[in-house]
C-alpha atoms as a PDB file:
ATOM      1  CA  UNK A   1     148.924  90.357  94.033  1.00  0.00           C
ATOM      2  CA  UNK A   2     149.485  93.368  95.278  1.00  0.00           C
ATOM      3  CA  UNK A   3     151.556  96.385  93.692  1.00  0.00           C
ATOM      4  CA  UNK A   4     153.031 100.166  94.595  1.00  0.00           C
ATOM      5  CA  UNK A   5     153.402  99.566  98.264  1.00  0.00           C
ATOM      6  CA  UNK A   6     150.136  97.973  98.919  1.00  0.00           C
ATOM      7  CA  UNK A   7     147.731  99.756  96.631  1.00  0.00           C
ATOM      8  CA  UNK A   8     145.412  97.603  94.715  1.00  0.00           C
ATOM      9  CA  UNK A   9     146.068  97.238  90.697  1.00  0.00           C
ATOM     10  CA  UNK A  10     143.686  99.005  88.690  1.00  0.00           C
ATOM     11  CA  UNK A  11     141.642  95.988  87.559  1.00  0.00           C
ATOM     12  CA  UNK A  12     141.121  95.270  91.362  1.00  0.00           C
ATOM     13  CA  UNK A  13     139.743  99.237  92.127  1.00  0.00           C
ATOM     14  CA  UNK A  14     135.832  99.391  92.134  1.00  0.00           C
ATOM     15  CA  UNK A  15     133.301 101.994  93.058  1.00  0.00           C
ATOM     16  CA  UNK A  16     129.568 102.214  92.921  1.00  0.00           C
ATOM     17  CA  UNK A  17     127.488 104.781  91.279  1.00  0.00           C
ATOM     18  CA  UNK A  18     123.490 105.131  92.572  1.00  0.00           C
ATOM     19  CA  UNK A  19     120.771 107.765  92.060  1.00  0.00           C
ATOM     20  CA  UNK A  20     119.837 110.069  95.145  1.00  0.00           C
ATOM     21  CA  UNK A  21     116.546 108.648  95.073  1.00  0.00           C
ATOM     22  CA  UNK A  22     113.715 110.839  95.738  1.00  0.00           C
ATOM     23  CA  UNK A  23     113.929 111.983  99.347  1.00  0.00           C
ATOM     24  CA  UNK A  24     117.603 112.886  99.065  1.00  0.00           C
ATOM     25  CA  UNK A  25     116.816 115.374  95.772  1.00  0.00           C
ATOM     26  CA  UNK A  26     114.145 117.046  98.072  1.00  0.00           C
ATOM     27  CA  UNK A  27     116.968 117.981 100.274  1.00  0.00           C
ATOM     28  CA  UNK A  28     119.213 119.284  98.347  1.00  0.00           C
ATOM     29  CA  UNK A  29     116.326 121.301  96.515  1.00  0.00           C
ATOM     30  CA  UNK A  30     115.747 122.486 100.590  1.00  0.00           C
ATOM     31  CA  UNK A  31     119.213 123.113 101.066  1.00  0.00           C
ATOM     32  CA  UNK A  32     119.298 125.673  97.956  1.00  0.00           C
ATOM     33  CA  UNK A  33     116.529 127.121  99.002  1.00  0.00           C
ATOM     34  CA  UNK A  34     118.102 128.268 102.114  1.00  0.00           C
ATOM     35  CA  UNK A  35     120.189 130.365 100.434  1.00  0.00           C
ATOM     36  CA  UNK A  36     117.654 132.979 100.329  1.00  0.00           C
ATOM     37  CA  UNK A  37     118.430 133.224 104.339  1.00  0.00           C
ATOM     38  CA  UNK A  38     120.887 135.705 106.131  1.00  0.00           C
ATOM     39  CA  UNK A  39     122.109 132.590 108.736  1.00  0.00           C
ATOM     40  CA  UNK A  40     123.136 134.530 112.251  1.00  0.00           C
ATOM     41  CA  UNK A  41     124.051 131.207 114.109  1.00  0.00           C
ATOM     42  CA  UNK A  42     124.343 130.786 118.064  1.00  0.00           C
ATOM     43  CA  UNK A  43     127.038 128.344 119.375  1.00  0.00           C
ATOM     44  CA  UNK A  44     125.622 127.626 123.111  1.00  0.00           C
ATOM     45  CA  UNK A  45     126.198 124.900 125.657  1.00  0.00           C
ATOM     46  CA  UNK A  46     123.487 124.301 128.594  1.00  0.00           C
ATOM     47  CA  UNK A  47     123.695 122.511 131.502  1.00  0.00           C
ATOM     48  CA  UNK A  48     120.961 119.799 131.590  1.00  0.00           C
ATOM     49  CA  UNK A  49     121.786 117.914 134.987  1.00  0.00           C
ATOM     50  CA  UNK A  50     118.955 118.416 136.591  1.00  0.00           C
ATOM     51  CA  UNK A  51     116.742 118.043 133.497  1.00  0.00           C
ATOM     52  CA  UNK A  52     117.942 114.571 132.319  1.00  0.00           C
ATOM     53  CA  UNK A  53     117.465 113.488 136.140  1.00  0.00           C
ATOM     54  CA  UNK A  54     113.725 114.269 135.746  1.00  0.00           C
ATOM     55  CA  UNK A  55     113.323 112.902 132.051  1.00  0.00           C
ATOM     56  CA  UNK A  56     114.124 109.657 133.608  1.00  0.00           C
ATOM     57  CA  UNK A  57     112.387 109.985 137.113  1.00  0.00           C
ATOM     58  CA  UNK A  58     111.362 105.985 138.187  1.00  0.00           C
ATOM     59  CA  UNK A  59     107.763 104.889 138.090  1.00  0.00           C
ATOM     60  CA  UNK A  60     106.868 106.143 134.661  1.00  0.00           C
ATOM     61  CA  UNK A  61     108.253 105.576 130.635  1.00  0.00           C
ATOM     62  CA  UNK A  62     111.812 107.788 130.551  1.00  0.00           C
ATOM     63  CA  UNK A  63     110.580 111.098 128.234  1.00  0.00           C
ATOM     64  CA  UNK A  64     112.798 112.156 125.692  1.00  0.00           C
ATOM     65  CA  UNK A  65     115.247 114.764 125.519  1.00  0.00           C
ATOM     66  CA  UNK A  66     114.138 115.638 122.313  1.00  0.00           C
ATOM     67  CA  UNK A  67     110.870 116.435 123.049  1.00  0.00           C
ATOM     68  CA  UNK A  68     112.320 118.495 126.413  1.00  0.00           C
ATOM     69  CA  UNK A  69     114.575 120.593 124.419  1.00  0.00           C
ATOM     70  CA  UNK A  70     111.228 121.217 121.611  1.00  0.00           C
ATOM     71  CA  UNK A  71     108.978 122.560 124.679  1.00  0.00           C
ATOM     72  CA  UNK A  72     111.971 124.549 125.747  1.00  0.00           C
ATOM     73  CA  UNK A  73     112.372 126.315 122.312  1.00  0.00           C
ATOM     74  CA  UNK A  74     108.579 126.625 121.550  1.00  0.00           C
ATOM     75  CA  UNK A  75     108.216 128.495 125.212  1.00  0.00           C
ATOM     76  CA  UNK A  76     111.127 130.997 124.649  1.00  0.00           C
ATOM     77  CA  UNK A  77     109.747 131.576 120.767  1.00  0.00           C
ATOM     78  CA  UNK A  78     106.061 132.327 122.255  1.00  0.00           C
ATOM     79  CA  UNK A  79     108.376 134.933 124.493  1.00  0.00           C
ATOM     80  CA  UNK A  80     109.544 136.143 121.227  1.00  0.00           C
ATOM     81  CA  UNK A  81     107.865 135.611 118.296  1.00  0.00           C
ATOM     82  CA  UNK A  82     109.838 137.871 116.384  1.00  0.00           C
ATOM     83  CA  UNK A  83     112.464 134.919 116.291  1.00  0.00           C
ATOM     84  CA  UNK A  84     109.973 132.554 113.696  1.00  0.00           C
ATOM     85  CA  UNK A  85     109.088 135.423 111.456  1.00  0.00           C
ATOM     86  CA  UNK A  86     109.541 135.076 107.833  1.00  0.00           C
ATOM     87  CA  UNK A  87     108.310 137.281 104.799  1.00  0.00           C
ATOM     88  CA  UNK A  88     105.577 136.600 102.322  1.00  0.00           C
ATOM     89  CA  UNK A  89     104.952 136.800  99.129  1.00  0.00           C
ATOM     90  CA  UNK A  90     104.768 141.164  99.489  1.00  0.00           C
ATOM     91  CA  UNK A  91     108.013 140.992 101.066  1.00  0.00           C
ATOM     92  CA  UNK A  92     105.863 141.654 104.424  1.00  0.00           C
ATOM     93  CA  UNK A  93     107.038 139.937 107.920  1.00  0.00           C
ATOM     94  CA  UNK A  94     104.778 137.538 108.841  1.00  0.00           C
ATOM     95  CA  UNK A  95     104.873 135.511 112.562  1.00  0.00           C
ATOM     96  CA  UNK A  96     102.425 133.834 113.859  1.00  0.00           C
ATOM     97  CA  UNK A  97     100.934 133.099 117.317  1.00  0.00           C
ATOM     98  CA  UNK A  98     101.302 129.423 117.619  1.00  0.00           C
ATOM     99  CA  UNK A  99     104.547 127.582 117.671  1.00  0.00           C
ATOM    100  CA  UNK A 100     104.538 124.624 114.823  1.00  0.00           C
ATOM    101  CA  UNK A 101     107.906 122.653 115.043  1.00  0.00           C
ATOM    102  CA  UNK A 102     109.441 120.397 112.842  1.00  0.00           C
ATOM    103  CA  UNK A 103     111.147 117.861 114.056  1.00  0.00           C
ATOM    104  CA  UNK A 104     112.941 115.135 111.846  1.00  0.00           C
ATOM    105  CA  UNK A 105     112.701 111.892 112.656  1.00  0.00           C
ATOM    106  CA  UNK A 106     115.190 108.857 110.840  1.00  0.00           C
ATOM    107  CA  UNK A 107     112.720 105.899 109.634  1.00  0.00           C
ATOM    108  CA  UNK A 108     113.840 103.190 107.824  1.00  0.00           C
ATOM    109  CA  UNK A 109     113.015 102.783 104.095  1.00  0.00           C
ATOM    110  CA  UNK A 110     112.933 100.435 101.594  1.00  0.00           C
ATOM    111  CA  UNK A 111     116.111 101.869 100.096  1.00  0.00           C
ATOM    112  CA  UNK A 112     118.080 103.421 103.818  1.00  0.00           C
ATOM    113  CA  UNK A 113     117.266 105.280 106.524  1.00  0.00           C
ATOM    114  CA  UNK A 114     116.098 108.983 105.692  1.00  0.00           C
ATOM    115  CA  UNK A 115     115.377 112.063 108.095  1.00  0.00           C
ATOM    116  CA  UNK A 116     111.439 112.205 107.792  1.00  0.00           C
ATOM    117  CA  UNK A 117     109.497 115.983 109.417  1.00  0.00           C
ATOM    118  CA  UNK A 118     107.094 115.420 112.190  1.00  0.00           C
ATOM    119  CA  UNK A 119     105.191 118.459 113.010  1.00  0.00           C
ATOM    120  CA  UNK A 120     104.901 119.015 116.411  1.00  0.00           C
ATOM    121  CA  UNK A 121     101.668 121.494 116.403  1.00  0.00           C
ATOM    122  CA  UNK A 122     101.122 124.778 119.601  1.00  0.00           C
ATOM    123  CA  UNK A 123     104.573 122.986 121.204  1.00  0.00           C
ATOM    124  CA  UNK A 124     104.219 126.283 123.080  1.00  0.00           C
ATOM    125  CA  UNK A 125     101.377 124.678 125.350  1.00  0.00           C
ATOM    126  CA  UNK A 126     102.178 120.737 125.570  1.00  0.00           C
ATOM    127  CA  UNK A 127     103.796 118.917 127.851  1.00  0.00           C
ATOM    128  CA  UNK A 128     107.073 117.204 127.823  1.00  0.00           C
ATOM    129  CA  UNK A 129     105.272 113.784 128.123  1.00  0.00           C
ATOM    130  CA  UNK A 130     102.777 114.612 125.461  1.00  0.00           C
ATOM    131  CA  UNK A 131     105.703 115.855 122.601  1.00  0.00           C
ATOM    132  CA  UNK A 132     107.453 112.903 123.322  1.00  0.00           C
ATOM    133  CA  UNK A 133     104.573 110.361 122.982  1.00  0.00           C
ATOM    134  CA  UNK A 134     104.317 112.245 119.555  1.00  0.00           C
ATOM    135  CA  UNK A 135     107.840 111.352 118.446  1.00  0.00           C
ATOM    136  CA  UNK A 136     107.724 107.718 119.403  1.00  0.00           C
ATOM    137  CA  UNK A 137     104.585 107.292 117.288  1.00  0.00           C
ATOM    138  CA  UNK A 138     106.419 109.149 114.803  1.00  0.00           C
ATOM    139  CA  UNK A 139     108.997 106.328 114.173  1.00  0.00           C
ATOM    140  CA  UNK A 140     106.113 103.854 113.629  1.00  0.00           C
ATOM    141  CA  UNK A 141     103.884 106.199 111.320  1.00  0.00           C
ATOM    142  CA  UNK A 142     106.498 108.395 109.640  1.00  0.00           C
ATOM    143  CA  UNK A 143     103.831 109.315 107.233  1.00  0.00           C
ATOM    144  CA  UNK A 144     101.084 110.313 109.409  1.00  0.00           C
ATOM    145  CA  UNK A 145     101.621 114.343 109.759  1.00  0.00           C
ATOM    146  CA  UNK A 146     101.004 116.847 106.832  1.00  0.00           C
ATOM    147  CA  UNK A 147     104.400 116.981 105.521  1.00  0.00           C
ATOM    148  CA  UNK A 148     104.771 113.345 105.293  1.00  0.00           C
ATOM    149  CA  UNK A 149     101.364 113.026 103.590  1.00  0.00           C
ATOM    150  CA  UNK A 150     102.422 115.827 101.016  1.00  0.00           C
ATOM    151  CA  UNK A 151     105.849 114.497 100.875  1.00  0.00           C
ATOM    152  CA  UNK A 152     104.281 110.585 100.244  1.00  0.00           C
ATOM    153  CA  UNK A 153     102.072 111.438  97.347  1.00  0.00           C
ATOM    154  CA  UNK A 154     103.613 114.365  95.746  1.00  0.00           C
ATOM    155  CA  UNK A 155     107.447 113.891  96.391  1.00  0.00           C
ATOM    156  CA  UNK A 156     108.125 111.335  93.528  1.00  0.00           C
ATOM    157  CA  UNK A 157     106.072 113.819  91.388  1.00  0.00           C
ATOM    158  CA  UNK A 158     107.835 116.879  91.945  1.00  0.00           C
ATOM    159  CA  UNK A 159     111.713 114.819  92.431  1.00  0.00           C
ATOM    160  CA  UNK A 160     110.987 114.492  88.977  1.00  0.00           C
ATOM    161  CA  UNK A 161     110.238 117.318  87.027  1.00  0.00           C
ATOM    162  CA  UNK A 162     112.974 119.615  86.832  1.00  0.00           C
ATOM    163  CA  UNK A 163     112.616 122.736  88.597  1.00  0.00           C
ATOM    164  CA  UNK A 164     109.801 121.426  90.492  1.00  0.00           C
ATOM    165  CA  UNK A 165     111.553 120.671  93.625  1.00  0.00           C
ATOM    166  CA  UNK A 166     112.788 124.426  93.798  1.00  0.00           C
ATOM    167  CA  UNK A 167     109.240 125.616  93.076  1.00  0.00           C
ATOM    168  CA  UNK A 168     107.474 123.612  95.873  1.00  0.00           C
ATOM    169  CA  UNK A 169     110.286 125.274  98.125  1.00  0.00           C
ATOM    170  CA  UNK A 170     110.130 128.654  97.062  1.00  0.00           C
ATOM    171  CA  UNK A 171     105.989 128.660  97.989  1.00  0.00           C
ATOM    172  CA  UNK A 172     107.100 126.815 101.223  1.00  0.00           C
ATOM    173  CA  UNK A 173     109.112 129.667 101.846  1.00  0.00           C
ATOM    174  CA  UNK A 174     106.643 132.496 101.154  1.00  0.00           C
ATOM    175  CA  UNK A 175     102.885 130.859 101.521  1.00  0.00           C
ATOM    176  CA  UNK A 176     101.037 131.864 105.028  1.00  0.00           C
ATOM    177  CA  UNK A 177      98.658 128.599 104.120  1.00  0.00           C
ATOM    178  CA  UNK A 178     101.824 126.118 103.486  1.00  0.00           C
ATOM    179  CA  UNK A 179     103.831 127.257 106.497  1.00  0.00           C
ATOM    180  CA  UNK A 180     100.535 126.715 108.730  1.00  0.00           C
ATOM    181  CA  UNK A 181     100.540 123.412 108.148  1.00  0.00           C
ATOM    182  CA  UNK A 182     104.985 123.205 107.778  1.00  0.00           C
ATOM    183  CA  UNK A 183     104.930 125.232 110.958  1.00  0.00           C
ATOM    184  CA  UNK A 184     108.202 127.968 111.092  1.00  0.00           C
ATOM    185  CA  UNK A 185     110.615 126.221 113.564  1.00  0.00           C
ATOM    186  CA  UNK A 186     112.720 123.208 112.891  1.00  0.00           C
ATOM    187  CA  UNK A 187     114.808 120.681 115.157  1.00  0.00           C
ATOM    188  CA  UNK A 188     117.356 117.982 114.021  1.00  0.00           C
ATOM    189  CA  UNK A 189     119.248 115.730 117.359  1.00  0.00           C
ATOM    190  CA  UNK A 190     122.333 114.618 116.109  1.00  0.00           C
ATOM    191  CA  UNK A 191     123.912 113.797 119.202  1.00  0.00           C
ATOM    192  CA  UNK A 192     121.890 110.914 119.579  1.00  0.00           C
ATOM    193  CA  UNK A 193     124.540 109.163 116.137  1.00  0.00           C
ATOM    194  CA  UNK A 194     127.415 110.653 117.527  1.00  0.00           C
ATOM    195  CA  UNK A 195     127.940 110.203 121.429  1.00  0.00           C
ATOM    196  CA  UNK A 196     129.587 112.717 124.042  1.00  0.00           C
ATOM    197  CA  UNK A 197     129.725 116.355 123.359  1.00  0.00           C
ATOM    198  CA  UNK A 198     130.113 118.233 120.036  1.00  0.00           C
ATOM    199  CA  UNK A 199     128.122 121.448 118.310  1.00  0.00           C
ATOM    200  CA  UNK A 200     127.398 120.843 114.506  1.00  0.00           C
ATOM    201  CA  UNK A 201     126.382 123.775 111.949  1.00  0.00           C
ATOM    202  CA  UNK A 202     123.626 122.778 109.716  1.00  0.00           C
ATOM    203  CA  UNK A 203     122.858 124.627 106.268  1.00  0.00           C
ATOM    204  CA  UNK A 204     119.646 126.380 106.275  1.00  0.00           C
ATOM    205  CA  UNK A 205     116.993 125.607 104.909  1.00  0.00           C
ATOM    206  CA  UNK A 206     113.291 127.610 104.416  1.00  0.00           C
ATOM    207  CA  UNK A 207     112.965 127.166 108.301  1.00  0.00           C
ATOM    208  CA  UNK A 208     113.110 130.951 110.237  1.00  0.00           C
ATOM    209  CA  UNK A 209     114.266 128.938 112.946  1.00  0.00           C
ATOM    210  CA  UNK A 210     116.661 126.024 113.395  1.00  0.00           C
ATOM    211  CA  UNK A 211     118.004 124.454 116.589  1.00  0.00           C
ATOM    212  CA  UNK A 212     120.605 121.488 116.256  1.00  0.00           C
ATOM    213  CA  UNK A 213     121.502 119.713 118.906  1.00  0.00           C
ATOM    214  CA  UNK A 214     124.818 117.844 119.588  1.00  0.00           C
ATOM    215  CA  UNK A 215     126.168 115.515 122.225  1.00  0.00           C
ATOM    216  CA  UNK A 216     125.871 115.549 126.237  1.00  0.00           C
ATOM    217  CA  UNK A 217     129.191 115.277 128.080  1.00  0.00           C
ATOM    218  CA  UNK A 218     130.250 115.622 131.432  1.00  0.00           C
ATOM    219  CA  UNK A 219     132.069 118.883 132.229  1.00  0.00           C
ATOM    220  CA  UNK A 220     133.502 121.127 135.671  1.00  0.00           C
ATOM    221  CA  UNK A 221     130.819 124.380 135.612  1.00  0.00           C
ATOM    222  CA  UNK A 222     130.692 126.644 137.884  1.00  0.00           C
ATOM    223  CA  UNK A 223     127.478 125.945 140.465  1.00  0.00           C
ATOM    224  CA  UNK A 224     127.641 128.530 143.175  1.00  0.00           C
ATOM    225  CA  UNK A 225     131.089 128.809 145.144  1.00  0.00           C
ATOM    226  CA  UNK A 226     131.928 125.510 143.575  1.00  0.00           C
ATOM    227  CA  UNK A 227     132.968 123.701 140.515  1.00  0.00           C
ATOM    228  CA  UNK A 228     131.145 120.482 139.787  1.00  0.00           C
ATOM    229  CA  UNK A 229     130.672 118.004 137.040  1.00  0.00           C
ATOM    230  CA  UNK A 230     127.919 118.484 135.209  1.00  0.00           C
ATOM    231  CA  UNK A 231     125.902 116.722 132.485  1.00  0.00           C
ATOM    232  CA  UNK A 232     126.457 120.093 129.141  1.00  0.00           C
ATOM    233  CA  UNK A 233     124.270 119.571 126.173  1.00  0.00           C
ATOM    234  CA  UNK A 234     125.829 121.212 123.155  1.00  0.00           C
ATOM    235  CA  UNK A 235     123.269 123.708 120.714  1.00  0.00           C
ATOM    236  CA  UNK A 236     123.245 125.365 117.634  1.00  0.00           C
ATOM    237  CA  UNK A 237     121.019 128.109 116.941  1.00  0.00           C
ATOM    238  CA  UNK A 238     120.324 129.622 113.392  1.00  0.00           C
ATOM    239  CA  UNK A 239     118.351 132.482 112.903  1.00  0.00           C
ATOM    240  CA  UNK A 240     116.971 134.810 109.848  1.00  0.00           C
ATOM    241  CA  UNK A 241     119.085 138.275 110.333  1.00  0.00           C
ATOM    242  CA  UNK A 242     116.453 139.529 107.517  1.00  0.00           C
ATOM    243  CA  UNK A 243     113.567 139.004 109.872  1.00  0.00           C
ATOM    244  CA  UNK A 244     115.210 139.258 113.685  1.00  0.00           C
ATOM    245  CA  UNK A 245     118.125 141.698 115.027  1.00  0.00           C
ATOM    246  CA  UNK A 246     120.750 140.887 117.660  1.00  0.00           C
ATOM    247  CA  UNK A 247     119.121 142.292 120.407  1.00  0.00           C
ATOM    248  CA  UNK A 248     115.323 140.385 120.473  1.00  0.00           C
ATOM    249  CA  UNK A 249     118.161 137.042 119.266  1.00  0.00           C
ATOM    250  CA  UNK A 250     119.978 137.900 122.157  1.00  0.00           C
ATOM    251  CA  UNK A 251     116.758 137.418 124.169  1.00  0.00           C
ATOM    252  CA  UNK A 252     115.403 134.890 122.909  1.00  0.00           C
ATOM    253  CA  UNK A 253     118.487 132.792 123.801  1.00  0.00           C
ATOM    254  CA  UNK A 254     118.476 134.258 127.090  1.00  0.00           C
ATOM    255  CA  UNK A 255     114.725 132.562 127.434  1.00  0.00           C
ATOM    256  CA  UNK A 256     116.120 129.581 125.924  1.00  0.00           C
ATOM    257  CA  UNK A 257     118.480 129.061 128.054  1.00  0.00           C
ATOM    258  CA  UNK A 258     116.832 130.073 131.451  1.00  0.00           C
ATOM    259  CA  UNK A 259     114.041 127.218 130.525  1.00  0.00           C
ATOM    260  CA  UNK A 260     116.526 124.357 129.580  1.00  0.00           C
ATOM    261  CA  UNK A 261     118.855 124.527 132.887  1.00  0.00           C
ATOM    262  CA  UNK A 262     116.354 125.355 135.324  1.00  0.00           C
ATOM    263  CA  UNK A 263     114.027 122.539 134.480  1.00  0.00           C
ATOM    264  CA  UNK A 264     111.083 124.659 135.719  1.00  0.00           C
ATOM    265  CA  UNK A 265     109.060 122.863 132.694  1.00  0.00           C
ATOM    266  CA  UNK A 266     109.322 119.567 134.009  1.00  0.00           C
ATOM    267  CA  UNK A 267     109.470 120.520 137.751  1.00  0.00           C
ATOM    268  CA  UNK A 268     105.595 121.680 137.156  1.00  0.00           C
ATOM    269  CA  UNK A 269     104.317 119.064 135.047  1.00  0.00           C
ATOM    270  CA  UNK A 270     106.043 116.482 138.147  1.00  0.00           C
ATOM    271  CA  UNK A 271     104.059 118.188 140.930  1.00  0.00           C
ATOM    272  CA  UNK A 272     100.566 118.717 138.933  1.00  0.00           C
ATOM    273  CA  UNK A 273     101.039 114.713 137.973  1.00  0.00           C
ATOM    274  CA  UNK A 274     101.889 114.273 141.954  1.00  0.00           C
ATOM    275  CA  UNK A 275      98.820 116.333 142.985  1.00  0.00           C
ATOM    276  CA  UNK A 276      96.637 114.170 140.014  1.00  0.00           C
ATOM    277  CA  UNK A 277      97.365 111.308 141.533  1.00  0.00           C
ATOM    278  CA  UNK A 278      96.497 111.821 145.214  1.00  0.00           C
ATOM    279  CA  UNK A 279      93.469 113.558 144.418  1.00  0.00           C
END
C-alpha cells in the first residue's frame, strides 16, 4: 500500500551501503593529489571529417579514434615540450624528450568495470595503426604495462594503510624514475559512454597534461566559401599554469589542432602502406 501521494512507507525504503574497493580509493587518493596543480583548461572543438573517413578506410581493421587523437597530442607535445613539464623533488622543471601517455582503458573486474592506465610509450613516433593495436590488447591484458603491474601487486597494499595512497602519489608526482615509467601525459574518451557531442571537465590529477575527449556530432562549419556539415569532436585540455604560460599553451593547441583536422598523420602512413604494398 502505498501512502503520501505515491511515496513508499518507510518500512518499504531501502538503500545499500558498499566499500570503494581498492581501485576506487586509489582515485580519489589521485584526485587529491591534483590539488597541488594550477588547472588552466582549454574548451576546443575539431573537425574530424576527414580523419574518421580514413580511420575506417575499407580493406584493413577500422583504427581507433583513440589512438588518432593520442598520436595527435604526442606530435604537438614533442613541438612543445614545455606543455608535459612538471617539477621535482628541488622544485626544478623537469620535461622530458619522449612522449609517455596514459591512456585509461575500462576492463571488467570481478567486482565492476574500472578505468585501468595503459602506457602508450614515444607516442611521438608511432603510428596510428600501431597505438591502436596497443589499446585493443589492452582490454584483454589490462595488467600487462608498468602501472598495471605496480597497481596489481602493490594497490591492495597501499589502499590499505592510511596515508599510503597519498604517499605513493605525492612520489608519482615528483620522482624523474616513477614518471619514466607513468609517462607525463594522460587521455580519458568519454564520448565513447555518452553518444553525440558534449565537452566534460575532469579533476586533475598528478598528470602535467590531460586531454578528455567528448562526443562527435554533426555540425554546419565553415569550409571555404561554404557552410557544410561536418563530423566536430569535442576536447578538453588541462594544463599545469605552474609549469607552462599562455603563450607556449596557446601553441601547443594551435599544433594540436592543425594535426587533428588536417589528417596529415594518417594521410602519410596511407601512402607509405600504398607504396609498401606495390613494392
Amino acid at each position: 500500500m502505498q501512502v503520501g501521494g505515491g511515496s513508499l512507507p518507510e518500512s518499504r525504503r531501502h538503500w545499500s551501503v558498499r566499500p570503494p574497493g581498492t581501485a576506487r580509493r586509489i582515485m580519489i587518493a589521485g584526485l587529491r593529489a591534483g590539488r597541488r596543480i594550477a588547472p588552466m583548461t582549454g574548451l576546443l572543438e575539431m573537425d574530424v571529417t576527414t580523419a574518421r573517413a580514413l580511420l575506417a578506410a575499407p580493406g584493413r581493421e577500422p583504427l581507433s579514434m583513440t589512438a588518432y587523437l593520442v598520436a595527435c597530442l604526442a606530435r604537438a607535445v614533442r613541438r612543445n615540450p614545455e606543455v608535459h613539464g612538471y617539477r621535482d623533488w628541488r622544485g626544478r622543471i623537469v620535461v622530458h624528450e619522449f612522449v609517455d601517455v596514459t591512456v585509461l582503458v575500462e576492463v571488467p573486474t570481478s567486482q565492476r568495470p574500472i578505468a585501468f592506465p595503459r602506457v602508450l610509450r614515444d607516442a611521438q613516433s608511432r603510428s596510428v595503426a600501431d597505438l591502436s593495436a596497443e589499446l585493443r590488447a589492452a582490454k584483454r591484458e589490462p595488467f600487462a604495462g608498468p602501472p598495471g603491474r605496480m597497481l596489481r601487486r602493490w594497490g591492495p597494499i597501499f589502499a590499505a594503510i592510511p596515508g599510503a595512497t597519498s604517499l605513493m602519489y605525492l612520489v608519482m608526482a615528483r620522482s624523474v624514475r616513477v614518471r619514466q615509467r607513468i609517462g607525463t601525459v594522460s587521455v580519458t574518451s568519454v564520448g565513447m559512454f555518452g553518444g553525440g557531442g558534449g565537452l566534460a571537465i575532469s579533476p586533475p590529477t598528478v598528470m602535467s597534461l590531460e586531454m578528455i575527449v567528448g562526443g562527435i556530432s554533426r555540425r554546419p562549419r565553415v569550409v571555404g566559401d561554404a557552410i557544410e556539415p561536418r563530423e566536430v569532436v569535442d576536447i578538453s585540455v588541462v594544463l599545469d599554469h605552474v609549469v607552462v604560460d599562455g603563450g607556449p599553451a596557446a601553441r601547443f593547441v594551435r599544433d594540436l589542432r592543425e594535426l587533428v583536422e588536417s589528417a596529415e598523420l594518417l594521410l602519410s602512413e596511407a601512402t607509405e602502406a600504398g607504396k609498401a604494398r606495390s613494392s
